[in-house]
C-alpha atoms as a PDB file:
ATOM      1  CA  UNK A   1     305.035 219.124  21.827  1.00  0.00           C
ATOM      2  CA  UNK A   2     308.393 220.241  21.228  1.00  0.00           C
ATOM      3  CA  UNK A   3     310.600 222.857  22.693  1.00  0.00           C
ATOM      4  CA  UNK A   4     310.144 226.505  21.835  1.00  0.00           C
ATOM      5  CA  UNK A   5     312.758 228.138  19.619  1.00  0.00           C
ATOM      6  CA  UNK A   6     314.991 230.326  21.390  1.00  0.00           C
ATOM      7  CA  UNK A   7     313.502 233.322  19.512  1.00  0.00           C
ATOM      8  CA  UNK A   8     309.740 232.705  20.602  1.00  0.00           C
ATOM      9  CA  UNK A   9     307.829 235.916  19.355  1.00  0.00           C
ATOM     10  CA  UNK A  10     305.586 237.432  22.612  1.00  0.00           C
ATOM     11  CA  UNK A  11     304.898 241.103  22.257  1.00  0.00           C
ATOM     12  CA  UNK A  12     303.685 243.275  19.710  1.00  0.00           C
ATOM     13  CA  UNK A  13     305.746 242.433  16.418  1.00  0.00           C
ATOM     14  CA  UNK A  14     302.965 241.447  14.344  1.00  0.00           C
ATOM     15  CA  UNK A  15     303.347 242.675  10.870  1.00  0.00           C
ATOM     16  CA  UNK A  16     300.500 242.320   8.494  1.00  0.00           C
ATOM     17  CA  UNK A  17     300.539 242.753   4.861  1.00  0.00           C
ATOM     18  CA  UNK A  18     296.634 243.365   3.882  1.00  0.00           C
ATOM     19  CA  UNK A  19     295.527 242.893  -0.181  1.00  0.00           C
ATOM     20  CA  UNK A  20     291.909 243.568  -1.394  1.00  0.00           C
ATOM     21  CA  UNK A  21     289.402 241.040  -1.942  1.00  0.00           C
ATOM     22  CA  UNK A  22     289.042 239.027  -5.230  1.00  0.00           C
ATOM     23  CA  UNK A  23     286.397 240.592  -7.000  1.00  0.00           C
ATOM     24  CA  UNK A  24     282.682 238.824  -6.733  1.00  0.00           C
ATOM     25  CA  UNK A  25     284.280 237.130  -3.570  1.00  0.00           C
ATOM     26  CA  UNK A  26     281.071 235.381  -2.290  1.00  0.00           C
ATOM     27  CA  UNK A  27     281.837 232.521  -0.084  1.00  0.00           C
ATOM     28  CA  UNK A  28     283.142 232.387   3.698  1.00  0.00           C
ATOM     29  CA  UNK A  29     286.875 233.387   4.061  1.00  0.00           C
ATOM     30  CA  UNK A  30     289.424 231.328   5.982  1.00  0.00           C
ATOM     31  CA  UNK A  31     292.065 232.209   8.454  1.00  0.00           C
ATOM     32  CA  UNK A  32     294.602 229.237   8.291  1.00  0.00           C
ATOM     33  CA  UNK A  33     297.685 229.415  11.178  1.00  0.00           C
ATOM     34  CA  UNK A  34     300.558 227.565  10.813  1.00  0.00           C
ATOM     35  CA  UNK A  35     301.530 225.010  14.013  1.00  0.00           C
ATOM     36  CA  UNK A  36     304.424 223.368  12.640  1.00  0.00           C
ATOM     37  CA  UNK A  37     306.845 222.112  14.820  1.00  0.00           C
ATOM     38  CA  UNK A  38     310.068 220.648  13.110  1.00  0.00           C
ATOM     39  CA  UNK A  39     311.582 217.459  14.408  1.00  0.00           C
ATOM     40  CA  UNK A  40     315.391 219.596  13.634  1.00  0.00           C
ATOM     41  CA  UNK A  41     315.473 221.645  16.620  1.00  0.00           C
ATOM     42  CA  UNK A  42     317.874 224.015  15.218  1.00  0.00           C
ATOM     43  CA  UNK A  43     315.353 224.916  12.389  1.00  0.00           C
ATOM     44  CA  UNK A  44     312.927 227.797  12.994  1.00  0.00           C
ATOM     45  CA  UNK A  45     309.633 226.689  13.206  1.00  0.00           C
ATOM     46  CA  UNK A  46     306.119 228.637  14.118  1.00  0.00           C
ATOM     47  CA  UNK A  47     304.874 225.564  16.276  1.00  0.00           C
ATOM     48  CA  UNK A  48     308.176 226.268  18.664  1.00  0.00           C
ATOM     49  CA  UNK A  49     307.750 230.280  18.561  1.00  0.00           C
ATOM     50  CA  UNK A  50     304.470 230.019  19.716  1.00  0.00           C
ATOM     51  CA  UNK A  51     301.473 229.020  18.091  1.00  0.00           C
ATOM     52  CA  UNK A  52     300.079 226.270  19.138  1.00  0.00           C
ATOM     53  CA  UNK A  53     299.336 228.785  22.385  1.00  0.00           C
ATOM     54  CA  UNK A  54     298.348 231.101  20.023  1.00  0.00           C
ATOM     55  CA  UNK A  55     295.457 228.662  18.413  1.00  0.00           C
ATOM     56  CA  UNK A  56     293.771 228.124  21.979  1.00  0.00           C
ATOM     57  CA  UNK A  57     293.485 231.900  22.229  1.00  0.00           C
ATOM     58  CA  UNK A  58     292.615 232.955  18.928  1.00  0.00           C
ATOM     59  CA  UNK A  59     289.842 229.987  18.288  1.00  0.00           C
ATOM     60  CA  UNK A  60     288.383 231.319  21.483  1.00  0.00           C
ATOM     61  CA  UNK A  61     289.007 235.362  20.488  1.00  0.00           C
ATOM     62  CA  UNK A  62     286.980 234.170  17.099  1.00  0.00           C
ATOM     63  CA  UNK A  63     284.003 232.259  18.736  1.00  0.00           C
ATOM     64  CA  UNK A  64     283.573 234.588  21.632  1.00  0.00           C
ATOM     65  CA  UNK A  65     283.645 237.828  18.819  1.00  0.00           C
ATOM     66  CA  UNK A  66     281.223 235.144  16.435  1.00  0.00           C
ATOM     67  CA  UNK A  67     283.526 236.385  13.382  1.00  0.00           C
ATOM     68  CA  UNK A  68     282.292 234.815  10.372  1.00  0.00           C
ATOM     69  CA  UNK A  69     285.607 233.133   8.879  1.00  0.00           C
ATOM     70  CA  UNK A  70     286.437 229.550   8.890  1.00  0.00           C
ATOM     71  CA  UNK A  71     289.712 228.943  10.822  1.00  0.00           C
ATOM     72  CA  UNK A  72     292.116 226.235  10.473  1.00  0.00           C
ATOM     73  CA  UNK A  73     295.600 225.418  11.033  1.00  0.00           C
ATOM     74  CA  UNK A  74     298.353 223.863   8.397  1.00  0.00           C
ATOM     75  CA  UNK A  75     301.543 222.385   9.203  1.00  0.00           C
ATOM     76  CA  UNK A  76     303.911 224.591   7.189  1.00  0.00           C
ATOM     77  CA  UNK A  77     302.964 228.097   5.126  1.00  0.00           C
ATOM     78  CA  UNK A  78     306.448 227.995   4.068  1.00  0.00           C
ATOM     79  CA  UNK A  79     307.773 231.336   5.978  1.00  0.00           C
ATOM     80  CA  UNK A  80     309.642 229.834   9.005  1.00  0.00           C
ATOM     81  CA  UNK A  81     312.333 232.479   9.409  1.00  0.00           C
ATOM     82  CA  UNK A  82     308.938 235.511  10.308  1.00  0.00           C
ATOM     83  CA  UNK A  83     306.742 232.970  12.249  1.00  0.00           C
ATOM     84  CA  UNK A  84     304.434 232.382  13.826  1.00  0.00           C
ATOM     85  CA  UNK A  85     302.515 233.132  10.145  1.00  0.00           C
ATOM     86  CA  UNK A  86     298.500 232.985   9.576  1.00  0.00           C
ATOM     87  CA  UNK A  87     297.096 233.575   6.273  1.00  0.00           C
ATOM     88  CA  UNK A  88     293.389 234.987   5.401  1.00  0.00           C
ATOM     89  CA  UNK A  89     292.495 233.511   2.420  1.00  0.00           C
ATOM     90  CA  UNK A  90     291.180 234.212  -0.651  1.00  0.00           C
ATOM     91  CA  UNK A  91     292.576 237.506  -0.201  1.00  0.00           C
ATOM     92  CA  UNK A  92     295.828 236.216   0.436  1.00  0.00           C
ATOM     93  CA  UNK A  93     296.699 238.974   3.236  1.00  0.00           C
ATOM     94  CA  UNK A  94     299.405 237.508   5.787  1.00  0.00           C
ATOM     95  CA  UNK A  95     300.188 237.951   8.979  1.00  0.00           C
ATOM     96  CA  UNK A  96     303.650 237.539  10.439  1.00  0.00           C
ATOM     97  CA  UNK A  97     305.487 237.638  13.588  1.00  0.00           C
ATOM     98  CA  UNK A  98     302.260 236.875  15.412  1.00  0.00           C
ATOM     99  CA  UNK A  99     302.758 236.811  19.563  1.00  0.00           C
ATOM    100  CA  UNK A 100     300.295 235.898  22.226  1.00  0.00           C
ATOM    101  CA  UNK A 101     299.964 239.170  23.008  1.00  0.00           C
ATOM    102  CA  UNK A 102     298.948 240.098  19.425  1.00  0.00           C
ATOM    103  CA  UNK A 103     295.991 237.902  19.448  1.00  0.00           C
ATOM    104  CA  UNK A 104     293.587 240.249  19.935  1.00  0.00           C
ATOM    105  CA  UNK A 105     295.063 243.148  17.471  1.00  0.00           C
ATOM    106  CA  UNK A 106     294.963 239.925  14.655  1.00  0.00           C
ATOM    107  CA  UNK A 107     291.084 240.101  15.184  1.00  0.00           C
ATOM    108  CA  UNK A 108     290.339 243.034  15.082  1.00  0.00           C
ATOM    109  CA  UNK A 109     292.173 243.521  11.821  1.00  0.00           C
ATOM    110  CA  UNK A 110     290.163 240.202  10.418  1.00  0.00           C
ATOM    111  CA  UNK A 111     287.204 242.050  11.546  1.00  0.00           C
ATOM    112  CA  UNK A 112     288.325 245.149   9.731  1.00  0.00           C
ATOM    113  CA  UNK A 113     289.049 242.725   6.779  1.00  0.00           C
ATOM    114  CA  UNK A 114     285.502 241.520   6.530  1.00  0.00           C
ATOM    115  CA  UNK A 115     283.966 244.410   6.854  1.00  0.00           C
ATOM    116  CA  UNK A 116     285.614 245.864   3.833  1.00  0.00           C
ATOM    117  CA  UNK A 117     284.369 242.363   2.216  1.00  0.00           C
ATOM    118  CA  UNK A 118     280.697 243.182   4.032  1.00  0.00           C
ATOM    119  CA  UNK A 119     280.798 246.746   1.895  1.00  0.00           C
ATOM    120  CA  UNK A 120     281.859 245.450  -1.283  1.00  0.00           C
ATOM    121  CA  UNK A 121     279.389 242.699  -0.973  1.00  0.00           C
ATOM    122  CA  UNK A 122     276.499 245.667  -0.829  1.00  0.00           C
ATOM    123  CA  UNK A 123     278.027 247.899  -3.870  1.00  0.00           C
ATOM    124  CA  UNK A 124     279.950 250.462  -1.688  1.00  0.00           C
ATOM    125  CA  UNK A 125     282.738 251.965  -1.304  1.00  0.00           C
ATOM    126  CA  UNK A 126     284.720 251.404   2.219  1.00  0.00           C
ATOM    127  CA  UNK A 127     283.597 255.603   3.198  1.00  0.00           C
ATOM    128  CA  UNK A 128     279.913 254.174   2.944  1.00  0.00           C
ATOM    129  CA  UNK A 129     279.155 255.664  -0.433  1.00  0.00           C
ATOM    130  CA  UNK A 130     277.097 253.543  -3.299  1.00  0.00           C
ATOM    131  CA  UNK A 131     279.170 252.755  -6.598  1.00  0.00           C
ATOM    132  CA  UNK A 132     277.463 254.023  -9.170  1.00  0.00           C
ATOM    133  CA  UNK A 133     275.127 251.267 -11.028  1.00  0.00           C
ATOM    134  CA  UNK A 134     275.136 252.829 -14.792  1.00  0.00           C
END
């Protein structure tokens, strides 16, 4: 493992940018975290700001909640300069700026995610109302 970057992200900066869910979506979603760590030390990578700490605690967050999403990690997502990135896919929300401490506020939102997925799944609208069928 290599060093951290000088900027390591710890506390609360998460940003999250949230889209809706493809239409028909059916299958299981996936939450894919970047843990690259670049061999050029000078280059900013998420593996050296903090993810590969992150993993450990959000695999564990996701199995201890049981939230139904396949997670995986990927060596680059190609947004070095606001790591530590994850992506929830097909959806294609991002996360950004992730920090230990923001491990828990990244599942709830998944959780918030699905859940909208859950609703549209059943023919309702996110306030709990049916769509009309005619």
């Amino acid at each position: 493992m290599g060093t951290r970057h000088p900027r390591v992200r710890r506390a609360g900066r998460m940003k999250a940018t949230l889209r809706p869910w493809p239409e028909g979506f059916a299958a299981r979603p996936t939450l894919t975290l970047c843990v690259n760590v670049r061999n050029e030390e000078f280059m900013p990578s998420c593996g050296r700001r903090g993810s590969l700490e992150i993993r450990e605690r959000l695999e564990a967050a996701l199995l201890e909640r049981r939230v139904e999403v396949d997670f995986q990690t990927i060596k680059c997502l190609g947004l070095c300069n606001k790591g530590p990135n994850a992506r929830l896919a097909p959806s294609n929300s991002w996360f950004t700026a992730i920090g230990l401490s923001d491990v828990t506020s990244l599942v709830e939102l998944i959780e918030a995610e699905l859940a909208k997925l859950d609703v549209s799944r059943k023919g309702e609208v996110p306030n709990g109302t049916h769509t009309s069928s005619t």
